[in-house]
PDB file of N, CA and C in Angstrom:
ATOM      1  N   UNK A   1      16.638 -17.090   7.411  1.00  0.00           N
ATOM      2  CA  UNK A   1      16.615 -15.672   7.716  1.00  0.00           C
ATOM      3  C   UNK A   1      15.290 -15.260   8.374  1.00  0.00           C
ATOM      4  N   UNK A   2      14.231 -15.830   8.055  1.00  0.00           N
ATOM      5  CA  UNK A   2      12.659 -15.505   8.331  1.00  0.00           C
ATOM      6  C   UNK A   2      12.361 -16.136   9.618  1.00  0.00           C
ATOM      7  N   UNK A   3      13.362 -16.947  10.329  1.00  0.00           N
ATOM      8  CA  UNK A   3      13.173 -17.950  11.238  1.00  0.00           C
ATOM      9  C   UNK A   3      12.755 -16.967  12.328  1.00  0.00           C
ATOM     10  N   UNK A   4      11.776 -17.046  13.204  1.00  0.00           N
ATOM     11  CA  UNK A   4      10.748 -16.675  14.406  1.00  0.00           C
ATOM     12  C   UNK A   4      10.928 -15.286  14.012  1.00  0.00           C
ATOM     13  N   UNK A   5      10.157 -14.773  12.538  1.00  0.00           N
ATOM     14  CA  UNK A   5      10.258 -13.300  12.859  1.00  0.00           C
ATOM     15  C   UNK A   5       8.684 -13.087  12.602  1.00  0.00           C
ATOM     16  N   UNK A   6       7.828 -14.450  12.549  1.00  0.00           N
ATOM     17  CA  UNK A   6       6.142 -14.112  11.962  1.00  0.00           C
ATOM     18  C   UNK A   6       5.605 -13.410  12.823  1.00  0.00           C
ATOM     19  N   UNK A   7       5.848 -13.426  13.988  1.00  0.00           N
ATOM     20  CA  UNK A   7       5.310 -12.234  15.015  1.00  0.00           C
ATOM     21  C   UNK A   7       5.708 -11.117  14.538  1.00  0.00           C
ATOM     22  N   UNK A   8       6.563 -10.581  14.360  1.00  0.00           N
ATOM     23  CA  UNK A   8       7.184  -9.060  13.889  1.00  0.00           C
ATOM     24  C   UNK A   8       5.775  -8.489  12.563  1.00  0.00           C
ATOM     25  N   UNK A   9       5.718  -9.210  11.766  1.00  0.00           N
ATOM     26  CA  UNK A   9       5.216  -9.161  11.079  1.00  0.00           C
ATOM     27  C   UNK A   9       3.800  -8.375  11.110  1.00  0.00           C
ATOM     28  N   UNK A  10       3.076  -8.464  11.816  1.00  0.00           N
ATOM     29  CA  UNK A  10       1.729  -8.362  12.077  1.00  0.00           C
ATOM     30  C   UNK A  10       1.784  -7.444  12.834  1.00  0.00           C
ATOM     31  N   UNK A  11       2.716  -6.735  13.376  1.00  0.00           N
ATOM     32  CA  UNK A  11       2.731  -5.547  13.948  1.00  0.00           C
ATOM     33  C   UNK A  11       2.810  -4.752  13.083  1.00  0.00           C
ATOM     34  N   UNK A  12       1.875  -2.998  13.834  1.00  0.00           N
ATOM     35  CA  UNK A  12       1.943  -2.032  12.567  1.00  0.00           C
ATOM     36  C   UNK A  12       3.847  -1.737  13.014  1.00  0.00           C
ATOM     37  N   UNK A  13       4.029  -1.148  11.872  1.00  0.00           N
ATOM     38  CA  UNK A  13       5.590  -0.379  12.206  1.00  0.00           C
ATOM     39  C   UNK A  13       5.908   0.501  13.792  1.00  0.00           C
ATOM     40  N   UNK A  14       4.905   1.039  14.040  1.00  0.00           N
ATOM     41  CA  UNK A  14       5.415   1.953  15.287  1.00  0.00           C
ATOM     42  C   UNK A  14       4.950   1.164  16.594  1.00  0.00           C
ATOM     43  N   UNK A  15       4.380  -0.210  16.477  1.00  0.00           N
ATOM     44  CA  UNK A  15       4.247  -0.809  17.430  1.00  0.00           C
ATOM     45  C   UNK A  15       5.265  -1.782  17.600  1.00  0.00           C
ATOM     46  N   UNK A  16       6.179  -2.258  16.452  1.00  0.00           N
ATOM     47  CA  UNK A  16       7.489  -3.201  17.091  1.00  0.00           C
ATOM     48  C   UNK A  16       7.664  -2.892  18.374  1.00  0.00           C
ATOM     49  N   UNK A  17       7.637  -4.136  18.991  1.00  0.00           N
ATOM     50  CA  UNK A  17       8.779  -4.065  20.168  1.00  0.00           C
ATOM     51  C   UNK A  17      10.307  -3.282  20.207  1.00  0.00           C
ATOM     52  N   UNK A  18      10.570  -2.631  21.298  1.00  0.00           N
ATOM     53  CA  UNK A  18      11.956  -2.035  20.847  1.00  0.00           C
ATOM     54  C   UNK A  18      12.963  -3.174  20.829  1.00  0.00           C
ATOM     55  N   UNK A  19      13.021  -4.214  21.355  1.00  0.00           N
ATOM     56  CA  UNK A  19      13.730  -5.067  21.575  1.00  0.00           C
ATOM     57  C   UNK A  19      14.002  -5.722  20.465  1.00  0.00           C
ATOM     58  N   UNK A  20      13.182  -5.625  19.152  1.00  0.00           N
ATOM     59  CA  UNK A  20      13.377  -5.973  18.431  1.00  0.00           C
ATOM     60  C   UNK A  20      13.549  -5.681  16.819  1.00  0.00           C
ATOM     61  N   UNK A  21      13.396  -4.288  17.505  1.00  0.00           N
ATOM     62  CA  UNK A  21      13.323  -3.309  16.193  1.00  0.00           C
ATOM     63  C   UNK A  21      13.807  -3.470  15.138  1.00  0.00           C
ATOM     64  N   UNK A  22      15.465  -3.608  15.232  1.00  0.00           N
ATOM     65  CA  UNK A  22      16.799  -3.350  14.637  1.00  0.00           C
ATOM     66  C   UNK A  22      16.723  -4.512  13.691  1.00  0.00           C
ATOM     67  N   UNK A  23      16.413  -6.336  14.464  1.00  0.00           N
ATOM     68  CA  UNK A  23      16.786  -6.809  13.855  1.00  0.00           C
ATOM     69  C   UNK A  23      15.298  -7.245  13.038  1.00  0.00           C
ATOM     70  N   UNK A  24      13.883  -6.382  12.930  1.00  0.00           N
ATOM     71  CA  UNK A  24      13.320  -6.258  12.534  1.00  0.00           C
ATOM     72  C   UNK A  24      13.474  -5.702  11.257  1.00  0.00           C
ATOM     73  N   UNK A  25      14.036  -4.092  11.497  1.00  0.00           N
ATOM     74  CA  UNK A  25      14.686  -3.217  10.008  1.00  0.00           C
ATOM     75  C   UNK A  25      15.587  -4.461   9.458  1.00  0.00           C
ATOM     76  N   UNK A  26      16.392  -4.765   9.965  1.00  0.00           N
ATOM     77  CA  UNK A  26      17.295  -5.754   9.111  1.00  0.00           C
ATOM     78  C   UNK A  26      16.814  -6.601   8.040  1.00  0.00           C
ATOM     79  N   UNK A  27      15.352  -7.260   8.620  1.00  0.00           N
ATOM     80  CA  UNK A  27      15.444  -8.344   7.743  1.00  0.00           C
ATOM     81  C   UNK A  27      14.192  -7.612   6.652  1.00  0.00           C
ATOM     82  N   UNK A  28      13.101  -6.947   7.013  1.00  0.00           N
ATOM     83  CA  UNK A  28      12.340  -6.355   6.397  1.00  0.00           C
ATOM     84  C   UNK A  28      13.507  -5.390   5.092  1.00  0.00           C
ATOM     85  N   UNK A  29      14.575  -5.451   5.158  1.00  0.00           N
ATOM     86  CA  UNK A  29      15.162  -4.231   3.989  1.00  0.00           C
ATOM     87  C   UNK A  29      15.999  -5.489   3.583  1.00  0.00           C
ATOM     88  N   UNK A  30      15.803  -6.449   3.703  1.00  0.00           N
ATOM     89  CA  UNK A  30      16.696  -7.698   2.685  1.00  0.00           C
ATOM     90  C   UNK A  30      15.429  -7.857   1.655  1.00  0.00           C
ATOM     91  N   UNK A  31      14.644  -7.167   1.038  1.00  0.00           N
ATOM     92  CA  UNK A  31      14.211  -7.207  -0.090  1.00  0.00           C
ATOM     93  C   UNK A  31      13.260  -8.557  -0.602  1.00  0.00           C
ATOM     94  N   UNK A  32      12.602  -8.652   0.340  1.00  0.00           N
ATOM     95  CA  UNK A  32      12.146 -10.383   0.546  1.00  0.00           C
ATOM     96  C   UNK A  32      10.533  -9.699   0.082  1.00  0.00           C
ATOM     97  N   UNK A  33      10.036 -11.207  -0.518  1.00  0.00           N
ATOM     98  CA  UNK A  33       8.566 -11.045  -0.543  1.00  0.00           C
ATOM     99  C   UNK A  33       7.765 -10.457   0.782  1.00  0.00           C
ATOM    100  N   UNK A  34       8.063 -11.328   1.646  1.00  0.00           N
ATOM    101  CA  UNK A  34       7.427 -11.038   2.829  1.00  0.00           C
ATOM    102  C   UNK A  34       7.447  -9.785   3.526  1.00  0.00           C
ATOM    103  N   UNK A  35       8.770  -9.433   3.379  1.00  0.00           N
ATOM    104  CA  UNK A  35       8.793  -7.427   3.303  1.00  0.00           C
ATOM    105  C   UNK A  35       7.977  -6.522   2.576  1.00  0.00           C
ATOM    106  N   UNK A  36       8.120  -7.098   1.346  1.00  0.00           N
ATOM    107  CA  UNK A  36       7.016  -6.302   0.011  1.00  0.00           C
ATOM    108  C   UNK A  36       5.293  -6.306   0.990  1.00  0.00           C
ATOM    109  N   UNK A  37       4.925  -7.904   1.080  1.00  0.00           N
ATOM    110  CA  UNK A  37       3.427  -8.151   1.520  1.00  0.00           C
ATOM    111  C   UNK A  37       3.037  -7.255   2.242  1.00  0.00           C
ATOM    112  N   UNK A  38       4.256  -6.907   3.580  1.00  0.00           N
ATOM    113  CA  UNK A  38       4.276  -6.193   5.300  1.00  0.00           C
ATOM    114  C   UNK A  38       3.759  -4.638   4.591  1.00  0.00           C
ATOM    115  N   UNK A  39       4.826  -4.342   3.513  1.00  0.00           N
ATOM    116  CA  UNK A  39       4.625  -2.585   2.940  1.00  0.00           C
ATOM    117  C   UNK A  39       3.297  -2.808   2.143  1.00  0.00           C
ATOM    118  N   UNK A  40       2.656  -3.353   1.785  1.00  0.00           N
ATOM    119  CA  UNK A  40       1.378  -3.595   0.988  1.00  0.00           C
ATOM    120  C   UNK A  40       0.355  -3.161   2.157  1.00  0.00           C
ATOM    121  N   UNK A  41       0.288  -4.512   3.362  1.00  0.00           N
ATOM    122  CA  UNK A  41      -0.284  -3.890   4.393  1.00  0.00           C
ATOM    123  C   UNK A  41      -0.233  -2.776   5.202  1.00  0.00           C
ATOM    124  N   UNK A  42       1.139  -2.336   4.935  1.00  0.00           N
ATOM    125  CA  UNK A  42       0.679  -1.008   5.841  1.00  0.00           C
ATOM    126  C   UNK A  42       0.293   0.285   4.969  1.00  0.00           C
ATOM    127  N   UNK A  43       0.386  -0.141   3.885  1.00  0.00           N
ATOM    128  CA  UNK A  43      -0.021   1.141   2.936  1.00  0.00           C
ATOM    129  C   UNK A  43      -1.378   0.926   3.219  1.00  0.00           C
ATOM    130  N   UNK A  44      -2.244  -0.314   2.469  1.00  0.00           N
ATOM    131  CA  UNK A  44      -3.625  -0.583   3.035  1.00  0.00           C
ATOM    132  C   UNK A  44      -4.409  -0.210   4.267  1.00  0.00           C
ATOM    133  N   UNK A  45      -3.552  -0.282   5.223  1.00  0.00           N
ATOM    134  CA  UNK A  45      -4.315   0.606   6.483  1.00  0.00           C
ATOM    135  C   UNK A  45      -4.600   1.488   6.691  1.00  0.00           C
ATOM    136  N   UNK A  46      -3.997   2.352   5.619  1.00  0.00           N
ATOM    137  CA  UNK A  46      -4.658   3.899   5.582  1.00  0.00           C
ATOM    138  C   UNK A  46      -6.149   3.998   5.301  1.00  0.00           C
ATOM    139  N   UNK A  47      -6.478   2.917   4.518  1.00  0.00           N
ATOM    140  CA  UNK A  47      -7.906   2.466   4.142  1.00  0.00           C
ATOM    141  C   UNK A  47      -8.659   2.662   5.322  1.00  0.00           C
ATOM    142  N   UNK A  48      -8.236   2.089   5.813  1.00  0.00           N
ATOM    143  CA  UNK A  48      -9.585   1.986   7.088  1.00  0.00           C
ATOM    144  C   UNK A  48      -9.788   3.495   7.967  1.00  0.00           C
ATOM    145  N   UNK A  49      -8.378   4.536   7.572  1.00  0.00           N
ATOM    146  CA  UNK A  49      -9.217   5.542   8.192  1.00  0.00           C
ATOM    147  C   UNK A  49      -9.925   6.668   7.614  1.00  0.00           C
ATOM    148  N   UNK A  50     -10.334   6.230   5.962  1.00  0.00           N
ATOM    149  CA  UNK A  50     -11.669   6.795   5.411  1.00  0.00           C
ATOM    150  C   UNK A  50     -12.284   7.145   5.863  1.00  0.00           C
ATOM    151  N   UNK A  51     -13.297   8.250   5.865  1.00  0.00           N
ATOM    152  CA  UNK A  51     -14.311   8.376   6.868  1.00  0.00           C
ATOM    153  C   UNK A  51     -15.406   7.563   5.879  1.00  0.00           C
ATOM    154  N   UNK A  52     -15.382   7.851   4.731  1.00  0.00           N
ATOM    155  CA  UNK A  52     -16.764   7.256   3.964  1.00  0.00           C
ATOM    156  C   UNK A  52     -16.207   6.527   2.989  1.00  0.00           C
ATOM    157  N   UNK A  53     -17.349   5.847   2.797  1.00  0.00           N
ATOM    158  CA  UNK A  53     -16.712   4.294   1.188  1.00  0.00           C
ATOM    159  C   UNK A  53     -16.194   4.967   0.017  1.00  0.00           C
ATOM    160  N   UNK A  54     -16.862   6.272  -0.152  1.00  0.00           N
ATOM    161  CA  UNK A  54     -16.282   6.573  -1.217  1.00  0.00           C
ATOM    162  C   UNK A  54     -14.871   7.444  -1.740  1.00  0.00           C
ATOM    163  N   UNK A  55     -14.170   8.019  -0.323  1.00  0.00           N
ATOM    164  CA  UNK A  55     -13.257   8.483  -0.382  1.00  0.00           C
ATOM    165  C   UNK A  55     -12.165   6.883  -0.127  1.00  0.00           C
ATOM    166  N   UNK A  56     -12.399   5.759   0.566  1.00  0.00           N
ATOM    167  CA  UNK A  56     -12.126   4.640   0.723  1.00  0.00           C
ATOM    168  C   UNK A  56     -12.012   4.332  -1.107  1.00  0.00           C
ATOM    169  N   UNK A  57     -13.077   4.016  -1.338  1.00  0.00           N
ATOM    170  CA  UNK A  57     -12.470   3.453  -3.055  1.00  0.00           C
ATOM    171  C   UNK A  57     -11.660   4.334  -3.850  1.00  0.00           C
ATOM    172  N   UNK A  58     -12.176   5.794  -3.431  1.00  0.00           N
ATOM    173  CA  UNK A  58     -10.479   6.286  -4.681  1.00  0.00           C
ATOM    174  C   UNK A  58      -9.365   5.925  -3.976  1.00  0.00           C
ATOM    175  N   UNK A  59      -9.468   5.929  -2.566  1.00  0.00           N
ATOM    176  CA  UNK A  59      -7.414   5.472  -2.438  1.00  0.00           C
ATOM    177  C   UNK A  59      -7.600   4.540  -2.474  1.00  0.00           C
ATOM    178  N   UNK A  60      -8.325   3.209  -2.737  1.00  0.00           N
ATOM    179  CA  UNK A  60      -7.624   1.846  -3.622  1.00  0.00           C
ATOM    180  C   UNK A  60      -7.916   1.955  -4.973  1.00  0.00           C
ATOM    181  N   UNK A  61      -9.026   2.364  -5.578  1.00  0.00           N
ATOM    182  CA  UNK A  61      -8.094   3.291  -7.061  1.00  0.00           C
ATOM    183  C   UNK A  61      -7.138   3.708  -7.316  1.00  0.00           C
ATOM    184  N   UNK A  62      -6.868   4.602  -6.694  1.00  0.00           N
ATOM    185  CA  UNK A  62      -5.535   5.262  -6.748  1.00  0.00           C
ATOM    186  C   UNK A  62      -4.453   4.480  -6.337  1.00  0.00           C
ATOM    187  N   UNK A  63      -4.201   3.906  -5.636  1.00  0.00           N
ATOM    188  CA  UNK A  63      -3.201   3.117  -5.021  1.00  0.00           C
ATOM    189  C   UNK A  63      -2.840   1.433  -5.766  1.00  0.00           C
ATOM    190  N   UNK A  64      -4.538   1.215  -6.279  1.00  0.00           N
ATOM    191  CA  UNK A  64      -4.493   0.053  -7.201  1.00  0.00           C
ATOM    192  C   UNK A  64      -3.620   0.334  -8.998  1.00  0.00           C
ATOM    193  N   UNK A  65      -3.887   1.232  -8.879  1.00  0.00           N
ATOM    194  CA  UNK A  65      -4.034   1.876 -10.372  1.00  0.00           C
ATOM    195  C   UNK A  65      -2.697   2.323 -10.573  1.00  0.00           C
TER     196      UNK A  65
END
């Protein structure tokens, strides 16, 4: 099922290719680890647009916690 989708992967969500969107949603909502990891990372990227470390550590407090 995972076969040539590691590229998909590493894209944020609104940068998929359209070409590949669909069968992107498809396999990302079959409930797979590797789906879970993808939603981990993109929750995490909100991180980086902290302006300062310390509003940065409560949302992984918060988000850890």
């Amino acid at each position: 099922m995972l076969k040539g989708t590691k590229s998909w992967w590493l894209y944020r969500y609104d940068h998929v290719p359209d070409q590949h969107l669909r069968a992107f949603e498809a396999v990302r909502d079959q409930n797979l680890r590797t789906g879970r990891a993808w939603a981990i990372k993109e929750t995490l990227r909100e991180l980086w647009d902290d302006r300062s470390v310390a509003w940065a550590r409560k949302f992984f407090k918060d988000w850890f916690g």
